[in-house]
Every structure is written in structure tokens, then in C-alpha cells.
Protein backbone atom coordinates (compact mmCIF):
# COMPACT_ATOMS: atom_id res chain seq x y z
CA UNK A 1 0.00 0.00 0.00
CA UNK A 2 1.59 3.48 -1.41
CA UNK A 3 0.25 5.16 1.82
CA UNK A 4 2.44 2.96 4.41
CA UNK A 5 5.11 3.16 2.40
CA UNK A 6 4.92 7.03 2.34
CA UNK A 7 4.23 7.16 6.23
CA UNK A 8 7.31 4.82 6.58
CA UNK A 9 9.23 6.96 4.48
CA UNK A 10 8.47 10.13 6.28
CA UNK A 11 9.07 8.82 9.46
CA UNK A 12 12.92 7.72 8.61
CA UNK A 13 13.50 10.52 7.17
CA UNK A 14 11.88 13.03 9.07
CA UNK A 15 10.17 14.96 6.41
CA UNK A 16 7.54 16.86 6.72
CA UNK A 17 4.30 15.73 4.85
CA UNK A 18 3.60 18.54 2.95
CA UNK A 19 7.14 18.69 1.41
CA UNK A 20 7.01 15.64 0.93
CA UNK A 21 4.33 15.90 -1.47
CA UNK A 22 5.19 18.82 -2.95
CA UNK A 23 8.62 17.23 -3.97
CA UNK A 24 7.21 14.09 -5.08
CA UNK A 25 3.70 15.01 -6.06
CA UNK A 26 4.25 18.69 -6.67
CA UNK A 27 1.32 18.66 -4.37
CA UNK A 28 1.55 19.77 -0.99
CA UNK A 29 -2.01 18.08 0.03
CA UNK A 30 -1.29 14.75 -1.67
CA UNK A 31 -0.34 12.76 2.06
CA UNK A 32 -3.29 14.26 3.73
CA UNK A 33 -5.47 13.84 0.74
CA UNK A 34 -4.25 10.12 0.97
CA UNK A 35 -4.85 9.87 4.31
CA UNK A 36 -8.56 11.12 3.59
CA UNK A 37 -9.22 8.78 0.76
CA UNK A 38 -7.21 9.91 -1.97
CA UNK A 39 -6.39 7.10 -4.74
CA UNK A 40 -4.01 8.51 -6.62
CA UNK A 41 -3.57 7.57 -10.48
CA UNK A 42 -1.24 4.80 -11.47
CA UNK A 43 1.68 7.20 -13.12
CA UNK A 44 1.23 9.35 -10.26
CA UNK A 45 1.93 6.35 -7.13
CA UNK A 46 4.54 5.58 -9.91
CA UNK A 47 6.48 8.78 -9.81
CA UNK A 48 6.44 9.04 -5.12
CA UNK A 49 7.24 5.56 -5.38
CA UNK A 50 10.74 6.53 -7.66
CA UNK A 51 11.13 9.30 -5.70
CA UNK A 52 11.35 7.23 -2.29
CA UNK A 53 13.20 4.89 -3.99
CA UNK A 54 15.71 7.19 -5.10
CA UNK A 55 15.93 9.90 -2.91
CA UNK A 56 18.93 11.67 -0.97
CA UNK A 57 18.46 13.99 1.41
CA UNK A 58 21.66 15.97 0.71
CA UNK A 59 20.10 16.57 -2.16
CA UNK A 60 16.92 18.52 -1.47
CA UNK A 61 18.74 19.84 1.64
CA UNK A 62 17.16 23.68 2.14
């Protein structure tokens, strides 16, 4: 399930949901519209899911 992979995600890397999803998702909503409901479109789960799988923190580092 996208949404426990997201919440696992967040959790080890201490990121804050709503940049989360506006890095990923380029929606700032998108984890609490998830966590409401939301089923988001196959290319869209597609596209969080590579960016989990290949983030680095150093690189979006503020």
C-alpha cells in the first residue's frame, strides 16, 4: 500500500508531509489527501514511489 510506504518513508527521514508531497507530487495536500481517501492515479503512485526509492536527502537539503 503506497500510503504505508509514504508514512514509513516520512518517518525515517523526518520529512515533513507537505514537502514531501510537494517534492514528489508537486502537491503539498497529496499525504493528507491520501490519508482522507485519496487514490491517486497509477503514473502518479509511480512517480512518489521513484522518488522514495531514489531519494537523498543531501540533495533537497534547504
Amino acid at each position: 500500500m503506497l500510503l504505508r510506504q509514504i508514512e514509513i518513508f516520512l518517518r525515517t527521514t523526518d520529512m515533513p508531509c507537505t514537502k514531501f508531497g510537494r517534492l514528489a507530487a508537486g502537491d503539498p495536500r497529496f499525504v493528507v489527501d491520501l490519508r482522507n481517501g485519496r487514490m491517486p492515479r497509477p503514473g502518479t503512485a509511480a512517480r512518489v514511489e521513484s522518488f522514495m526509492a531514489t531519494y537523498k536527502e543531501a540533495d533537497h537539503a534547504f
